[in-house]
C-alpha atoms as a PDB file:
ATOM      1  CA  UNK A   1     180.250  28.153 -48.207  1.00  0.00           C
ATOM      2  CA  UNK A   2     181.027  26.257 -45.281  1.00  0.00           C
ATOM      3  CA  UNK A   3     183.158  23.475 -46.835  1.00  0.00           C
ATOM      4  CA  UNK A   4     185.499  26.744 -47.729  1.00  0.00           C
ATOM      5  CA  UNK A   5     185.240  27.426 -43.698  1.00  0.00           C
ATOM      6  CA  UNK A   6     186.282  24.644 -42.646  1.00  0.00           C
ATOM      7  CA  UNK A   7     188.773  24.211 -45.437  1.00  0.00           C
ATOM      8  CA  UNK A   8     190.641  27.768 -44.400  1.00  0.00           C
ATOM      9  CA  UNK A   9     190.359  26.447 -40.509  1.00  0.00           C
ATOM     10  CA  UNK A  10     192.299  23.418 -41.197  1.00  0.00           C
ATOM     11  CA  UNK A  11     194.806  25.255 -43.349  1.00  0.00           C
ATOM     12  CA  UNK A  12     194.861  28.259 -40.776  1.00  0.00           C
ATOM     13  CA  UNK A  13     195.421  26.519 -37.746  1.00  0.00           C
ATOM     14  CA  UNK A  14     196.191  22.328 -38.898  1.00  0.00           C
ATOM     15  CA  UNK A  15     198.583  22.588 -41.087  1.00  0.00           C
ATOM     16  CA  UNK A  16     202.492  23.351 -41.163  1.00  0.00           C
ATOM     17  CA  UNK A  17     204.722  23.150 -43.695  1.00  0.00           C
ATOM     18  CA  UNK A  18     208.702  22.901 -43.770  1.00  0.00           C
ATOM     19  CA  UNK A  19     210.932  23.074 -47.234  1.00  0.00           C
ATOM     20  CA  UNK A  20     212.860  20.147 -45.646  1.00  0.00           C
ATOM     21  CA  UNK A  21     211.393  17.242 -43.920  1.00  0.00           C
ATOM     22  CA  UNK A  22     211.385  17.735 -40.129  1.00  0.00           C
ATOM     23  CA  UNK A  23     208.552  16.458 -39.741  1.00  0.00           C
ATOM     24  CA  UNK A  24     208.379  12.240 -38.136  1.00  0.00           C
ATOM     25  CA  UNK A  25     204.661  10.677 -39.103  1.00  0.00           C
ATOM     26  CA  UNK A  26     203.454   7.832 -37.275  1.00  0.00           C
ATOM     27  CA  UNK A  27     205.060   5.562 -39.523  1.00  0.00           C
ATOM     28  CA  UNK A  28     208.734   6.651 -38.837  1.00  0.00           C
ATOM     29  CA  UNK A  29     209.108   8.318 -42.122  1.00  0.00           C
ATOM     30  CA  UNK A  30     210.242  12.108 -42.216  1.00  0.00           C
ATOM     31  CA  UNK A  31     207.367  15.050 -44.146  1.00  0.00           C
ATOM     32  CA  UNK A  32     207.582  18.445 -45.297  1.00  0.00           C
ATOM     33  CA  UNK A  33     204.263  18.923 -43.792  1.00  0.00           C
ATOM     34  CA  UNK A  34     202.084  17.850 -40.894  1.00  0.00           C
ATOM     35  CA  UNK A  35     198.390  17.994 -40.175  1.00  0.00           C
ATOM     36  CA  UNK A  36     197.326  18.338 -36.828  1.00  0.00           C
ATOM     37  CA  UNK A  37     193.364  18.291 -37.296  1.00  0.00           C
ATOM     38  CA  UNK A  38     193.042  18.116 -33.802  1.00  0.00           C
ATOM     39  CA  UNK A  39     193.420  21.926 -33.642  1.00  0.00           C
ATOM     40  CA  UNK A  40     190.226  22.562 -35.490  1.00  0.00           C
ATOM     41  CA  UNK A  41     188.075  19.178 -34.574  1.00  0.00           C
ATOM     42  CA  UNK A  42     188.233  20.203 -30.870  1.00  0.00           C
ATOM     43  CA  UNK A  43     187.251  23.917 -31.203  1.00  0.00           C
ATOM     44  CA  UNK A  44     183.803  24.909 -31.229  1.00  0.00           C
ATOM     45  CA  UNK A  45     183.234  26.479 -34.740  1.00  0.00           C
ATOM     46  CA  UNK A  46     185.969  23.888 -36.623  1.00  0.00           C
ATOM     47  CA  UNK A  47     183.760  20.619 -34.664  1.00  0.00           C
ATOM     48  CA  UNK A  48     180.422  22.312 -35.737  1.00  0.00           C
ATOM     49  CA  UNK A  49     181.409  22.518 -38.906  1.00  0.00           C
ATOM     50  CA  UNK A  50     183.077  19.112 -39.436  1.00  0.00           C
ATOM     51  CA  UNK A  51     180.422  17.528 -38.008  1.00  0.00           C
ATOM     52  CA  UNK A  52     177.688  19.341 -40.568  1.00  0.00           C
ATOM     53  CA  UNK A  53     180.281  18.480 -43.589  1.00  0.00           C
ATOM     54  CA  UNK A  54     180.492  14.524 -42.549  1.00  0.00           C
ATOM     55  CA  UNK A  55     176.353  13.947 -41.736  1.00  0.00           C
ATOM     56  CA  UNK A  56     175.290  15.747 -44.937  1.00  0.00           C
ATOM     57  CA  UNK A  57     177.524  12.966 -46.816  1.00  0.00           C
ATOM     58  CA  UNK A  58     175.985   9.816 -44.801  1.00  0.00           C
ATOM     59  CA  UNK A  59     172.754  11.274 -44.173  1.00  0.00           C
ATOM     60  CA  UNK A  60     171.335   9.398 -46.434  1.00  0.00           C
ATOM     61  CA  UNK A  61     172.964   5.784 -45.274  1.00  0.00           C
ATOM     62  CA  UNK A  62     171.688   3.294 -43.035  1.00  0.00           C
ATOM     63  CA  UNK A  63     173.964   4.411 -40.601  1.00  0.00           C
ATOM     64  CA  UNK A  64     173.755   3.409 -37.357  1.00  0.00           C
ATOM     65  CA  UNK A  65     177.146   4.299 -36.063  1.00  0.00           C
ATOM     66  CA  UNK A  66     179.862   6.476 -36.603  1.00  0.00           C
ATOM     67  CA  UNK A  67     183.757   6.640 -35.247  1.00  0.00           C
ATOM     68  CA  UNK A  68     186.884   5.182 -35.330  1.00  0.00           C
ATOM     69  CA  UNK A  69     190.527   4.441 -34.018  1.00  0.00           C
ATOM     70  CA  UNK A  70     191.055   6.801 -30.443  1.00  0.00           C
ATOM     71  CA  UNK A  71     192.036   9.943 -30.638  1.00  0.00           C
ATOM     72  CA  UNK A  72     191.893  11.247 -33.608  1.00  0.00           C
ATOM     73  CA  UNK A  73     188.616  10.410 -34.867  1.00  0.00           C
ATOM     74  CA  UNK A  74     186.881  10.691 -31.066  1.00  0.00           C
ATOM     75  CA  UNK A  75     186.324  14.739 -31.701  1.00  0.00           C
ATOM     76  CA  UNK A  76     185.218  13.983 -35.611  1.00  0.00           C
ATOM     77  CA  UNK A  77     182.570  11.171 -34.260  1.00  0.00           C
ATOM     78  CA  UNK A  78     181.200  13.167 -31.499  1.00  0.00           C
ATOM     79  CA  UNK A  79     180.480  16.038 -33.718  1.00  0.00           C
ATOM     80  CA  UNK A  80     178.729  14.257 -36.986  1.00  0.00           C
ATOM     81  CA  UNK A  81     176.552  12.936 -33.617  1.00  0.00           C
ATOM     82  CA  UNK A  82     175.656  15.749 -31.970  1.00  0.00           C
ATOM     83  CA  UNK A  83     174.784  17.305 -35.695  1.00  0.00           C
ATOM     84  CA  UNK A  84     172.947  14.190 -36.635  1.00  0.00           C
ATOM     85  CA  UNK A  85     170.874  14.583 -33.377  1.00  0.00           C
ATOM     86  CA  UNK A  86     170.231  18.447 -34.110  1.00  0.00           C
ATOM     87  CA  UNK A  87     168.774  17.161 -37.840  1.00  0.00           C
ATOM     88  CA  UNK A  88     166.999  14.761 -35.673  1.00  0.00           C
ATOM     89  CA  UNK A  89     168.243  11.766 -36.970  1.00  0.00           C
ATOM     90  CA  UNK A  90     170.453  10.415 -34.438  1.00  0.00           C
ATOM     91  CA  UNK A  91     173.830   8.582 -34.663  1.00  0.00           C
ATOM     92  CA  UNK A  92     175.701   6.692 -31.870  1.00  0.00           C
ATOM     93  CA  UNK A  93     179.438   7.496 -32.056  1.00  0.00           C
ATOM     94  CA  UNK A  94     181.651   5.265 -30.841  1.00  0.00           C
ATOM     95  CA  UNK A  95     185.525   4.721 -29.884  1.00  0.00           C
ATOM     96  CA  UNK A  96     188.081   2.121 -30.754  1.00  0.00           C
ATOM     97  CA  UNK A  97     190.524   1.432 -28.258  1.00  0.00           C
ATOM     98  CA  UNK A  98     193.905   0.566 -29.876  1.00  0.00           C
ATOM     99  CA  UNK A  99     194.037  -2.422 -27.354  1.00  0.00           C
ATOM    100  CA  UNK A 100     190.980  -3.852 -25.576  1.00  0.00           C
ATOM    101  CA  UNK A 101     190.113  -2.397 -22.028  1.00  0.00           C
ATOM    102  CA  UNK A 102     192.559  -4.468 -19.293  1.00  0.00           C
ATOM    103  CA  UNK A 103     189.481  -4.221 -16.888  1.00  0.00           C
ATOM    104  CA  UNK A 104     185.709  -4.674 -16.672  1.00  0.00           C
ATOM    105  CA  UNK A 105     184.224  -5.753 -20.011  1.00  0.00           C
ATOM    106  CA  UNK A 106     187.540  -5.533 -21.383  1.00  0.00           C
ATOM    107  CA  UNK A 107     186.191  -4.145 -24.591  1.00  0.00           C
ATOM    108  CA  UNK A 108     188.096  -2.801 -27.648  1.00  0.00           C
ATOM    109  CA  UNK A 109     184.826  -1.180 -29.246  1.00  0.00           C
ATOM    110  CA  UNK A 110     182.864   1.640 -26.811  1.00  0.00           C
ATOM    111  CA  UNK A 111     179.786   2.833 -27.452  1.00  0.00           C
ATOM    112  CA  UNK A 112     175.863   2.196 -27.622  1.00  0.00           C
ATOM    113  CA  UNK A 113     175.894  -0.091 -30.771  1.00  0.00           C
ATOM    114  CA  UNK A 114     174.966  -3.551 -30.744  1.00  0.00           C
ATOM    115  CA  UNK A 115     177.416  -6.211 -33.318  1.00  0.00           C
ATOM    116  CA  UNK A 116     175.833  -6.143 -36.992  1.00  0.00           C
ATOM    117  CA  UNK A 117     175.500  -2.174 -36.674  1.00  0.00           C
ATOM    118  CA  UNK A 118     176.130  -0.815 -39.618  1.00  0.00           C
ATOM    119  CA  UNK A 119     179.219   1.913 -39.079  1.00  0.00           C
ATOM    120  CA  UNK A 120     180.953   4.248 -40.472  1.00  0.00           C
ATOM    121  CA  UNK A 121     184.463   5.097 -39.630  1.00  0.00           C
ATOM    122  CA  UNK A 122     185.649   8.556 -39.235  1.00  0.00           C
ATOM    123  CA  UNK A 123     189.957   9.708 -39.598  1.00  0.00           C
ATOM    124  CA  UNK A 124     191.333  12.851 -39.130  1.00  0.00           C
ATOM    125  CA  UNK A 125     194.270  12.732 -41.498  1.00  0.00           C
ATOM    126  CA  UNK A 126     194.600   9.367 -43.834  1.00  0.00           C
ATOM    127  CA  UNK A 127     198.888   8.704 -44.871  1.00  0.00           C
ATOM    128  CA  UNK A 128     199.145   5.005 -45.072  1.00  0.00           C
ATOM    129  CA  UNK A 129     195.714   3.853 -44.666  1.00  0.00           C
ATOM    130  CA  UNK A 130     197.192   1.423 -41.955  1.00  0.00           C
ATOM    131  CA  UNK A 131     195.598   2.765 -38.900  1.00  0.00           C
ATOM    132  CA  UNK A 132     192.183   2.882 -40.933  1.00  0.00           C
ATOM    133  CA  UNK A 133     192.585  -0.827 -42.094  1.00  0.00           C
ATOM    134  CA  UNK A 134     193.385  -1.990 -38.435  1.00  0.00           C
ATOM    135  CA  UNK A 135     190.150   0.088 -37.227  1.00  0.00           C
ATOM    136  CA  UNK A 136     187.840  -1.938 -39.965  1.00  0.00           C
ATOM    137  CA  UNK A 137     189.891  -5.267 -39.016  1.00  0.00           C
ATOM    138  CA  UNK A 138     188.800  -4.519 -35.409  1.00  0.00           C
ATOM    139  CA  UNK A 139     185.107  -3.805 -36.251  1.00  0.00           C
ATOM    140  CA  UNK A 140     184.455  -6.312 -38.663  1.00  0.00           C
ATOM    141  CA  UNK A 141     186.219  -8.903 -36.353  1.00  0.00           C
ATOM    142  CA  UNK A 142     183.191  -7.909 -33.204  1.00  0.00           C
ATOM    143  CA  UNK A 143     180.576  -8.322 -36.045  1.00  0.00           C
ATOM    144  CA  UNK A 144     180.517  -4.756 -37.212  1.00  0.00           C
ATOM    145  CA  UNK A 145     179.232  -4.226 -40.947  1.00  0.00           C
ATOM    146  CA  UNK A 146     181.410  -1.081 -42.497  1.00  0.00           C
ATOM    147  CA  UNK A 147     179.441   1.117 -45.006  1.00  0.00           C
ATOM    148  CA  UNK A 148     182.861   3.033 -45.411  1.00  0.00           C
ATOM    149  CA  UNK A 149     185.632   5.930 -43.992  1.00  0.00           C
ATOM    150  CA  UNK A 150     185.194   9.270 -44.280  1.00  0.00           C
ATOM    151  CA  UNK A 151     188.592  11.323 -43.675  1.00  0.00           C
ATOM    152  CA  UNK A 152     188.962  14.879 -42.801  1.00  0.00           C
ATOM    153  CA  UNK A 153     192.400  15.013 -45.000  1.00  0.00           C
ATOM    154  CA  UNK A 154     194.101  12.299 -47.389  1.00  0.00           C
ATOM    155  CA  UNK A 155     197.840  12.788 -47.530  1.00  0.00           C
ATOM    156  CA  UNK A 156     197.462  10.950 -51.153  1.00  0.00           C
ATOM    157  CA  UNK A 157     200.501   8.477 -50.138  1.00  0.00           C
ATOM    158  CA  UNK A 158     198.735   5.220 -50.751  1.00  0.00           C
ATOM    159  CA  UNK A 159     195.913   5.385 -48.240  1.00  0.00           C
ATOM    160  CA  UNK A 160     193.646   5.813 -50.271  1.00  0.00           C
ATOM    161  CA  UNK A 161     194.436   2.779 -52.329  1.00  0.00           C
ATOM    162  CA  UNK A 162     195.199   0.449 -49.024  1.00  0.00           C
ATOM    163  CA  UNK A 163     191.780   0.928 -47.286  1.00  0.00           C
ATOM    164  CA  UNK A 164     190.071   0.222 -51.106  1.00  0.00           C
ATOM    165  CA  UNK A 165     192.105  -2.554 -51.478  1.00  0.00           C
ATOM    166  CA  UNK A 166     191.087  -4.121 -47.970  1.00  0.00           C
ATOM    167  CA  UNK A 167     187.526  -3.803 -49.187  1.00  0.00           C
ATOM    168  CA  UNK A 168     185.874  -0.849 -47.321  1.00  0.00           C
ATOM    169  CA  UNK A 169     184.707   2.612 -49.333  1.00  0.00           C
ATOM    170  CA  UNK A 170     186.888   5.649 -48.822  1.00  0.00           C
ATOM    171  CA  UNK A 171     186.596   9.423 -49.187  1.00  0.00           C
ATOM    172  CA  UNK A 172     188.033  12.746 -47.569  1.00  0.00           C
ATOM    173  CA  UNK A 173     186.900  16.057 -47.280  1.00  0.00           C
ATOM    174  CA  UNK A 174     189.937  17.350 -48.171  1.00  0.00           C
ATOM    175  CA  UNK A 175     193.176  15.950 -49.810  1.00  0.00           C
ATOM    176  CA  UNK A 176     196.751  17.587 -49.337  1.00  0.00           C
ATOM    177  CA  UNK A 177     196.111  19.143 -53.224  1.00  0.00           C
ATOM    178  CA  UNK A 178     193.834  21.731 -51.362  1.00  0.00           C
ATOM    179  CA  UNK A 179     196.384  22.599 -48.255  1.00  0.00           C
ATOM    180  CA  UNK A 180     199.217  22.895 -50.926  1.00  0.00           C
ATOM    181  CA  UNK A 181     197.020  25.407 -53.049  1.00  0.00           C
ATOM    182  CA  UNK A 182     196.578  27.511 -50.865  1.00  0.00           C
ATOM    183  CA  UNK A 183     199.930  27.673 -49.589  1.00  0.00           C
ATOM    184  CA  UNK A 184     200.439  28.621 -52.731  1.00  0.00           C
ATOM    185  CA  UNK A 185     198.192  31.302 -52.985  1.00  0.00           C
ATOM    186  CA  UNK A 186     199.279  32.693 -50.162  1.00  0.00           C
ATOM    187  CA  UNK A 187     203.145  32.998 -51.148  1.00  0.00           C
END
């Protein structure tokens, strides 16, 4: 199964694990473990198959956009794209700048949507939920509607419950449950 695939990619070549915390996440605080998904979502078999696991889930929604805060979820977005134009049934992706663009149109969101598109927004790895919650802030404030995130990985400390609690749908692919399993079937 492909969802197992991707799964043993992410754990393979994403994840590393420490008995004591020397690991410094974005918010300051000190982890046992870190995630780099970028290690998969930028190779050629790990993008393919991220890309198939995310469009099979919003296939079905009136999608009409799909990305999220730069850089993690540029690979993810350009990959459910390029898979959604291969089922021919094409999705925009798109890019949110963490500040808007000093020059030119001086935009914040890039891409070929239009404000009122109906998006969804793409993580790699979800800790806090804070990055996610600014990314919907800065959608919803340019006229964006949000039909919900889709993360590669929840970390299970709080995210989850922040990005509900702000109002938008979340799910993962993958929470740190399955990393830790099979670290533990691997010992």
């Amino acid at each position: 199964m492909q969802g197992d695939r991707l799964l043993e990619l992410l754990f393979k070549r994403s994840f590393r694990y420490s008995e004591t915390p020397i690991y410094q996440l974005t918010s300051g605080q000190m982890s046992s473990f870190y995630i780099d998904c970028k290690a998969v979502s930028l190779d050629a078999e790990g993008a393919s198959l991220i890309g198939e696991a995310i469009f099979y889930r919003i296939r079905e929604l009136p999608v009409e956009g799909v990305g999220g805060m730069t850089l993690g979820a540029d690979p993810i977005a350009t990959a459910v794209s390029l898979v959604s134009f291969l089922n021919k049934k094409p999705i925009p992706a798109f890019i949110v700048r963490k500040e808007p663009k000093g020059h030119g149109t001086r935009r914040q969101v890039e891409g070929p949507l239009s404000p009122g598109a109906k998006v969804v927004i793409v993580e790699d790895v979800v800790t806090t939920g804070g990055s996610t919650v600014r990314t919907a802030e800065i959608l919803k404030s340019e006229g964006f509607n949000i039909l919900g995130v889709i993360a590669l990985i929840d970390r299970k400390e709080g995210g989850a419950d922040r990005i509900a609690k702000s109002g938008v749908v979340f799910e993962s692919l993958y929470t740190i449950d399955d990393l830790m399993r099979l670290r533990r079937s691997e010992r």
